[in-house]
PDB file of N, CA and C in Angstrom:
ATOM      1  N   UNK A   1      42.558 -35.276 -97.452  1.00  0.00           N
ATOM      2  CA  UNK A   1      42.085 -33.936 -97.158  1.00  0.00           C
ATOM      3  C   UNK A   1      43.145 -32.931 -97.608  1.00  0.00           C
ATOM      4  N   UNK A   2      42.653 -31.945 -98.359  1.00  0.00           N
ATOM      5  CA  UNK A   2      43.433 -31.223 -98.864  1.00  0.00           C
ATOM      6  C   UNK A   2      43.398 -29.879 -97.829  1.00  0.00           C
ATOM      7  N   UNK A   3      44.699 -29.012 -98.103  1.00  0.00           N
ATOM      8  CA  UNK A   3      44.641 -27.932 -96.828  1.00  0.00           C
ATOM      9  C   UNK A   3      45.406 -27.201 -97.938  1.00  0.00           C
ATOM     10  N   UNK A   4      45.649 -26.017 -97.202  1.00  0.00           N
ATOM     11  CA  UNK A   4      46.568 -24.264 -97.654  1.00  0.00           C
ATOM     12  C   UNK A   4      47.522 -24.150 -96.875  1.00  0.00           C
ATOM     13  N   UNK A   5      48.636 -24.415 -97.311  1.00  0.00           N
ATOM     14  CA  UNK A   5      49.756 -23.409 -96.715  1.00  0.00           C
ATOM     15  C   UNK A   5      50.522 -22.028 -97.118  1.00  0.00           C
ATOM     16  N   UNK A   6      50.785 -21.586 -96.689  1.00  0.00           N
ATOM     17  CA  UNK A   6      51.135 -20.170 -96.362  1.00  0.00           C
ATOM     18  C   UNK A   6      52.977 -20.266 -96.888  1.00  0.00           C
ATOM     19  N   UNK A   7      53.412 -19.711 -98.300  1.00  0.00           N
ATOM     20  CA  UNK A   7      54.883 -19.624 -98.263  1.00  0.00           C
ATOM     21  C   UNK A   7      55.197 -18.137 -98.847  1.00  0.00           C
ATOM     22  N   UNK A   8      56.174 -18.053 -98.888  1.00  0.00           N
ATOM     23  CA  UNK A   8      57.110 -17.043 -98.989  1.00  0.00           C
ATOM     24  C   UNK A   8      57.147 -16.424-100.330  1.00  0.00           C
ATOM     25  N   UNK A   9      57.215 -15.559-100.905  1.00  0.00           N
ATOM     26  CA  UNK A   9      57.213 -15.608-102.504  1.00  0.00           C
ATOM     27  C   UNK A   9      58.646 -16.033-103.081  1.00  0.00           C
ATOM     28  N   UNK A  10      59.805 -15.746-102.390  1.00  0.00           N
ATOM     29  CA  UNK A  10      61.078 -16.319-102.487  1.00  0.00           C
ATOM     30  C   UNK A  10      60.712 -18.339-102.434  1.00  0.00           C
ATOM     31  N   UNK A  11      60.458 -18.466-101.500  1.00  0.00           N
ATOM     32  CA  UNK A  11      60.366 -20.295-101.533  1.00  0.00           C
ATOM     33  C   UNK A  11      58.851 -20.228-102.854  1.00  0.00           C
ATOM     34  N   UNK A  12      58.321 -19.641-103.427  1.00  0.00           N
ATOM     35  CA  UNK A  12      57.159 -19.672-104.639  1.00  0.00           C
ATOM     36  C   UNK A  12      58.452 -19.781-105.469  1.00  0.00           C
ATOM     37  N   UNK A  13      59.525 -18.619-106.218  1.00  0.00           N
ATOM     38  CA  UNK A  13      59.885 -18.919-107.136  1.00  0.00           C
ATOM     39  C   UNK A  13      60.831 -19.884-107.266  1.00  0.00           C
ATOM     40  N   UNK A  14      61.406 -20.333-105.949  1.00  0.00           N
ATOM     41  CA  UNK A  14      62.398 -21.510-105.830  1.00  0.00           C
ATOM     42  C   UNK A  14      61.844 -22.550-106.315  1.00  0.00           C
ATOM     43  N   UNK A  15      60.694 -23.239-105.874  1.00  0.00           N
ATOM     44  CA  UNK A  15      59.889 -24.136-106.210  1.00  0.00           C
ATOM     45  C   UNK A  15      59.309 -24.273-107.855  1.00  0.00           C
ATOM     46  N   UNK A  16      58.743 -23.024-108.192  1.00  0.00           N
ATOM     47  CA  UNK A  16      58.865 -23.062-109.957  1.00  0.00           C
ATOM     48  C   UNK A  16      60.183 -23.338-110.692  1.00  0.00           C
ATOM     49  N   UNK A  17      61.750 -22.776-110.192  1.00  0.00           N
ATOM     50  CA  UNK A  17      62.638 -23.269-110.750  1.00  0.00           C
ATOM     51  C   UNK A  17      62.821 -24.547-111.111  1.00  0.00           C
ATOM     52  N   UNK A  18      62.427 -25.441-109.852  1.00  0.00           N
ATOM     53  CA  UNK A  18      62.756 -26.692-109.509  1.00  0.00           C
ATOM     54  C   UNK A  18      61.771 -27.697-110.887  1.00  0.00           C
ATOM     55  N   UNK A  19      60.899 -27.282-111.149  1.00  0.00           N
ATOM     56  CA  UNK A  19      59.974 -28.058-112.223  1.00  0.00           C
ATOM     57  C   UNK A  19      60.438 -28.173-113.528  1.00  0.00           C
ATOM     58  N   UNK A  20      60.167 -29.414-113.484  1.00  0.00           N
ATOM     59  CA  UNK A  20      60.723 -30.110-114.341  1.00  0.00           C
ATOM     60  C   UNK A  20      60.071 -30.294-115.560  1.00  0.00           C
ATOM     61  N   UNK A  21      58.857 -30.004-115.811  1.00  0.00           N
ATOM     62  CA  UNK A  21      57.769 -29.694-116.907  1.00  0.00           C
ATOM     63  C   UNK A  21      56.841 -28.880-116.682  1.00  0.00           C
ATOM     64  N   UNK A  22      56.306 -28.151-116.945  1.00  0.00           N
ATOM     65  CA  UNK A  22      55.262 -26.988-117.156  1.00  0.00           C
ATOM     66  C   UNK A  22      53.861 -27.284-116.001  1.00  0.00           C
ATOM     67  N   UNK A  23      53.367 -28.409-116.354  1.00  0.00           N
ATOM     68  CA  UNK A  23      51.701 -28.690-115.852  1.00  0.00           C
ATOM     69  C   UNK A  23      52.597 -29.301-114.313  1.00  0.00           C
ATOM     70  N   UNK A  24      54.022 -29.697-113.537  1.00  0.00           N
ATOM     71  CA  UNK A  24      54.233 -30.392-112.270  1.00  0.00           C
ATOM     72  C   UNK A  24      53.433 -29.549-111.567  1.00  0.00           C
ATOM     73  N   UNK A  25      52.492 -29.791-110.769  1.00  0.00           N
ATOM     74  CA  UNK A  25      52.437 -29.070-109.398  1.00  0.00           C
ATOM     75  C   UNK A  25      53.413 -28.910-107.978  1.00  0.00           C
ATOM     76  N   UNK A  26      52.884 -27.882-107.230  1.00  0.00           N
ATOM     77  CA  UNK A  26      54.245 -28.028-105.733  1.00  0.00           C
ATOM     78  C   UNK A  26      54.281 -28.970-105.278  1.00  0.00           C
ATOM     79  N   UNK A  27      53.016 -29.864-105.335  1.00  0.00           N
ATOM     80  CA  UNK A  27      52.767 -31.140-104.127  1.00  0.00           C
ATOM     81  C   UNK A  27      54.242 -32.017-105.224  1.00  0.00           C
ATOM     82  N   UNK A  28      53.954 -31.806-105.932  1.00  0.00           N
ATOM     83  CA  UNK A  28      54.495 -33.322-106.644  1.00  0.00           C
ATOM     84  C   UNK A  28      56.240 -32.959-106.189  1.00  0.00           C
ATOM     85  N   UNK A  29      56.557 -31.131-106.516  1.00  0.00           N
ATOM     86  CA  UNK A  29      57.869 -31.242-106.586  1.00  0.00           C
ATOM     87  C   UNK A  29      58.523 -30.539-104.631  1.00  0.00           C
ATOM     88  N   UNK A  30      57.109 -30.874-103.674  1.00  0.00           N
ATOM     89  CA  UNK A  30      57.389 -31.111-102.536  1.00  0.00           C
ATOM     90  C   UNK A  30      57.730 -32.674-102.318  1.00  0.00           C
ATOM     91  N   UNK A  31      56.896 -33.902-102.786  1.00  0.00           N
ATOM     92  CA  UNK A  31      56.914 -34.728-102.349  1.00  0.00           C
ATOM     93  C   UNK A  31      58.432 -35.045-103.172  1.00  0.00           C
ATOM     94  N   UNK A  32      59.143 -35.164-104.068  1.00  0.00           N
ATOM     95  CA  UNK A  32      60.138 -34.848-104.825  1.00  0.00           C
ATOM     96  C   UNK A  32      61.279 -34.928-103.819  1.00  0.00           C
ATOM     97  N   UNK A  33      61.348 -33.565-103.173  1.00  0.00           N
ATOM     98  CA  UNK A  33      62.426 -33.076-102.206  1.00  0.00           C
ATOM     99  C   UNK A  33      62.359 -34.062-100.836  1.00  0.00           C
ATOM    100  N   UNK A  34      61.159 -34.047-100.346  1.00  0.00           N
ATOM    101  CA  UNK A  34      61.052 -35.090 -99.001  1.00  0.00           C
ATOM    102  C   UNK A  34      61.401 -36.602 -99.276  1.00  0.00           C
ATOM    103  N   UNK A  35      61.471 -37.057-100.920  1.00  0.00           N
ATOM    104  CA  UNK A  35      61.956 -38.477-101.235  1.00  0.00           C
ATOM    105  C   UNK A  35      63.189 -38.147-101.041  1.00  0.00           C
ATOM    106  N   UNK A  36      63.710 -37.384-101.801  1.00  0.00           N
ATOM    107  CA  UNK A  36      65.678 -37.096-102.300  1.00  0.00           C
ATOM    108  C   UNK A  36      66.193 -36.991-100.175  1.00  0.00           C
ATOM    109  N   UNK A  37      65.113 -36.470 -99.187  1.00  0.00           N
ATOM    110  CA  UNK A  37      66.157 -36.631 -97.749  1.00  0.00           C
ATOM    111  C   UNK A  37      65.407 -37.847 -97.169  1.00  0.00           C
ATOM    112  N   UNK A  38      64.803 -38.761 -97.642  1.00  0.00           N
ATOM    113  CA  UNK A  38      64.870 -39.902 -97.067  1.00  0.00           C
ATOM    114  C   UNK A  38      65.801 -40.803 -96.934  1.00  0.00           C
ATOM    115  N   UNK A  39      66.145 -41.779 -96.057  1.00  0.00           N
ATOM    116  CA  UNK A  39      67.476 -42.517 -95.912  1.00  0.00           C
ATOM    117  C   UNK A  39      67.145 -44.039 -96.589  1.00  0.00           C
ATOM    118  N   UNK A  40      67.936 -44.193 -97.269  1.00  0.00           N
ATOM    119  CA  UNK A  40      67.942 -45.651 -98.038  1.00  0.00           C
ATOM    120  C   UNK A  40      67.641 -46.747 -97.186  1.00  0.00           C
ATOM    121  N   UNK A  41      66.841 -47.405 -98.186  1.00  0.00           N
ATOM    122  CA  UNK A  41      66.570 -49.013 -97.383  1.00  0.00           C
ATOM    123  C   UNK A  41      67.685 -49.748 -97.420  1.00  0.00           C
ATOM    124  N   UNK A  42      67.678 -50.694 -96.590  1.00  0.00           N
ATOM    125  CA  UNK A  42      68.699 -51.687 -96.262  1.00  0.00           C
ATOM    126  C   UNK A  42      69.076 -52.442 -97.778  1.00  0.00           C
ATOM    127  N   UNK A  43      67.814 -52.435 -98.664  1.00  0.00           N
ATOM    128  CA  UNK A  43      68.223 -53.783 -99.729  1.00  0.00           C
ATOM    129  C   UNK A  43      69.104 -52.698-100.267  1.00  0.00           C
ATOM    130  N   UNK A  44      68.644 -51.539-100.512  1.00  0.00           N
ATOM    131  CA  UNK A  44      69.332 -50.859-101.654  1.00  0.00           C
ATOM    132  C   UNK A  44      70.975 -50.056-101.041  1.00  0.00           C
ATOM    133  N   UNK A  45      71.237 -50.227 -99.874  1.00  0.00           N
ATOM    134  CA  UNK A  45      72.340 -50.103 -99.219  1.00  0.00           C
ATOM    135  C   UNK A  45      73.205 -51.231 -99.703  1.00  0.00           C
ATOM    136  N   UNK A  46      72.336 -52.383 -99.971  1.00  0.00           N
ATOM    137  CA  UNK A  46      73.071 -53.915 -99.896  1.00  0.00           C
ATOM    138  C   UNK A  46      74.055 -53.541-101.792  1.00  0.00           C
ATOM    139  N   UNK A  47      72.483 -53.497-102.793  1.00  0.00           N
ATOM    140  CA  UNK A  47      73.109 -53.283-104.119  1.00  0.00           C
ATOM    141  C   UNK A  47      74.002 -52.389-103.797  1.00  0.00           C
ATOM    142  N   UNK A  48      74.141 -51.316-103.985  1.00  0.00           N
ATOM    143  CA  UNK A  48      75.374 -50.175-103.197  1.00  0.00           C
ATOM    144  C   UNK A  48      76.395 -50.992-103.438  1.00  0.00           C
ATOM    145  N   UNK A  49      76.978 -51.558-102.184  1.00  0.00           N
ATOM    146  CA  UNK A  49      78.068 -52.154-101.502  1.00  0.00           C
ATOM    147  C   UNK A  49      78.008 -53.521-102.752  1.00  0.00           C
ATOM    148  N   UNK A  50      77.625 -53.834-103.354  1.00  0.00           N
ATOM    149  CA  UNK A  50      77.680 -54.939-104.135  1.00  0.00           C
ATOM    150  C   UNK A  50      78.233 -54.291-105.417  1.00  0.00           C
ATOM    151  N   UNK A  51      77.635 -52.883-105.913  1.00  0.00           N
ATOM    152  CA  UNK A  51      77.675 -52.410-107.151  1.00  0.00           C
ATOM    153  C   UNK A  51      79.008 -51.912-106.762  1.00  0.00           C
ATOM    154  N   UNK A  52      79.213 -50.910-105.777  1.00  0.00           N
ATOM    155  CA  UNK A  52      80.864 -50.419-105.179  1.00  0.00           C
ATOM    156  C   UNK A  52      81.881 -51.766-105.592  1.00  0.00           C
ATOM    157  N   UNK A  53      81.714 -53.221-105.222  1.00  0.00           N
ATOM    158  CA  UNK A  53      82.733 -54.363-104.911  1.00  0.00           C
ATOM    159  C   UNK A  53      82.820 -54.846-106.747  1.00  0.00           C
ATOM    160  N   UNK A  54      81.510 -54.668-106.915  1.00  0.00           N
ATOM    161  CA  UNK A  54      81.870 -54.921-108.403  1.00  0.00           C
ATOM    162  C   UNK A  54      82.993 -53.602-109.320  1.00  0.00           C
ATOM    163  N   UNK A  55      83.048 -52.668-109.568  1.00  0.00           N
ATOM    164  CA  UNK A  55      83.662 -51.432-109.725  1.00  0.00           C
ATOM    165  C   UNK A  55      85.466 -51.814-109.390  1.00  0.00           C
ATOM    166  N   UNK A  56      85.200 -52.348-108.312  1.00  0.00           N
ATOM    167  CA  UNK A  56      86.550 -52.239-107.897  1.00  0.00           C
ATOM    168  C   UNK A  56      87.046 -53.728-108.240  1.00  0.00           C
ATOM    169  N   UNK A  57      86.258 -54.703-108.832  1.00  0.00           N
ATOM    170  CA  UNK A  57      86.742 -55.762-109.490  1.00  0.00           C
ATOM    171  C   UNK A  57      86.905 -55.537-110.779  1.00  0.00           C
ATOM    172  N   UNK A  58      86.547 -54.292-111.463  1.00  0.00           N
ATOM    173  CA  UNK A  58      86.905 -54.126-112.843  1.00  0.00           C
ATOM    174  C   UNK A  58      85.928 -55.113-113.280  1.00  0.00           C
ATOM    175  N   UNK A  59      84.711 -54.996-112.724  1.00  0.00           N
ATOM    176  CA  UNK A  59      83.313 -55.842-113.643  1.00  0.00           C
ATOM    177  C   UNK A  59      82.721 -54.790-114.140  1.00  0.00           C
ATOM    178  N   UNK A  60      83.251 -53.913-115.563  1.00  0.00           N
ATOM    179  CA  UNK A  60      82.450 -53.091-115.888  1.00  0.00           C
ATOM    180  C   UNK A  60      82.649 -52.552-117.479  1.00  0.00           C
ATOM    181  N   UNK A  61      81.991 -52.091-117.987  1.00  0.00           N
ATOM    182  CA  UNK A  61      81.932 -52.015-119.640  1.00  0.00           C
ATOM    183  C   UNK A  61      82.187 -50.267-119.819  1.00  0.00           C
ATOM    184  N   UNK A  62      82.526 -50.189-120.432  1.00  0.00           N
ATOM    185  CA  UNK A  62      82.511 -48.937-121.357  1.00  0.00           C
ATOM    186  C   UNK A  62      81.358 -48.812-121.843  1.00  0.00           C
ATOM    187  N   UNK A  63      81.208 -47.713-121.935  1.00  0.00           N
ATOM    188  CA  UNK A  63      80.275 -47.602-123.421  1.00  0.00           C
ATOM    189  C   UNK A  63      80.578 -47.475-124.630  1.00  0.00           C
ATOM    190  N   UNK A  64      81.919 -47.444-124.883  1.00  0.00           N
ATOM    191  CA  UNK A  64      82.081 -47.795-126.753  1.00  0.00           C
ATOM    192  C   UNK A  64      82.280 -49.578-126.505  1.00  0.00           C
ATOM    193  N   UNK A  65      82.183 -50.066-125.305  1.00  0.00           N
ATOM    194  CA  UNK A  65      81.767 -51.525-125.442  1.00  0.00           C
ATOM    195  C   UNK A  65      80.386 -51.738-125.307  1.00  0.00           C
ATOM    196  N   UNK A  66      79.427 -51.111-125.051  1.00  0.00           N
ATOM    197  CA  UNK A  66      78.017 -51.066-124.775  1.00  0.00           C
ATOM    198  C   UNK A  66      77.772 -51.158-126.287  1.00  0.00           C
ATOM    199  N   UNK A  67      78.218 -50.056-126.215  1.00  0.00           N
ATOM    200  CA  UNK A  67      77.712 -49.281-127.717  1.00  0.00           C
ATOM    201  C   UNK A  67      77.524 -50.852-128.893  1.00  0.00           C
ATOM    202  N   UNK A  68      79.172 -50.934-129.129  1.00  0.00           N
ATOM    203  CA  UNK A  68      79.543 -52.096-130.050  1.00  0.00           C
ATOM    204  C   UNK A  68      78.732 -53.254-130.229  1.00  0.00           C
ATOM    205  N   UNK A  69      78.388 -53.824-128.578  1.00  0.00           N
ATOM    206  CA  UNK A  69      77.293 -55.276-128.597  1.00  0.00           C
ATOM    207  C   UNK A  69      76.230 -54.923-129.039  1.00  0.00           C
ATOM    208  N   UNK A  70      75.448 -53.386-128.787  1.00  0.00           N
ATOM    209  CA  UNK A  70      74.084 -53.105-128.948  1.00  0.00           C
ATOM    210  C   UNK A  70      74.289 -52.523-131.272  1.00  0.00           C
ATOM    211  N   UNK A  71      75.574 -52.606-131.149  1.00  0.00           N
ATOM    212  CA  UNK A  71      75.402 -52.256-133.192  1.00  0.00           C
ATOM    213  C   UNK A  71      74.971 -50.680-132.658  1.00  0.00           C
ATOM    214  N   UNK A  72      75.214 -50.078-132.114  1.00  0.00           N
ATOM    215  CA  UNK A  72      74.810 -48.710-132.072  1.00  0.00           C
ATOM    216  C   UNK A  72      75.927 -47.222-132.300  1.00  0.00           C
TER     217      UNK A  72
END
């Protein structure tokens, strides 16, 4: 069910800033903002702390070493 809300013309042009291509609608770059303050799931807390332990083991490439394997 679709409904109307009522905003501000200040929160109107905030919200056009925020778009990221021409045709986004508000819903999309409301639902957008309410993802970015949701709190992380546990798995992806887990990669986190795995990707952090790797970093600090010096398990990690450059990109003029990226680059080199990919011939790019």
């Amino acid at each position: 069910m679709a409904t109307t809300i009522q905003v501000s013309s200040d929160l109107v042009e905030e919200l056009k800033n925020r778009k990221m291509y021409d045709k986004e609608s508000y819903e999309e770059i409301i639902w957008d903002l309410l993802e970015d303050s949701k709190e992380l799931s546990e798995e992806t807390k887990k990669l986190i702390k795995i990707a952090e332990q790797e970093v600090r083991e010096g398990k990690t490439h450059t990109l003029e070493e990226v680059k080199k394997e990919f011939n790019l």
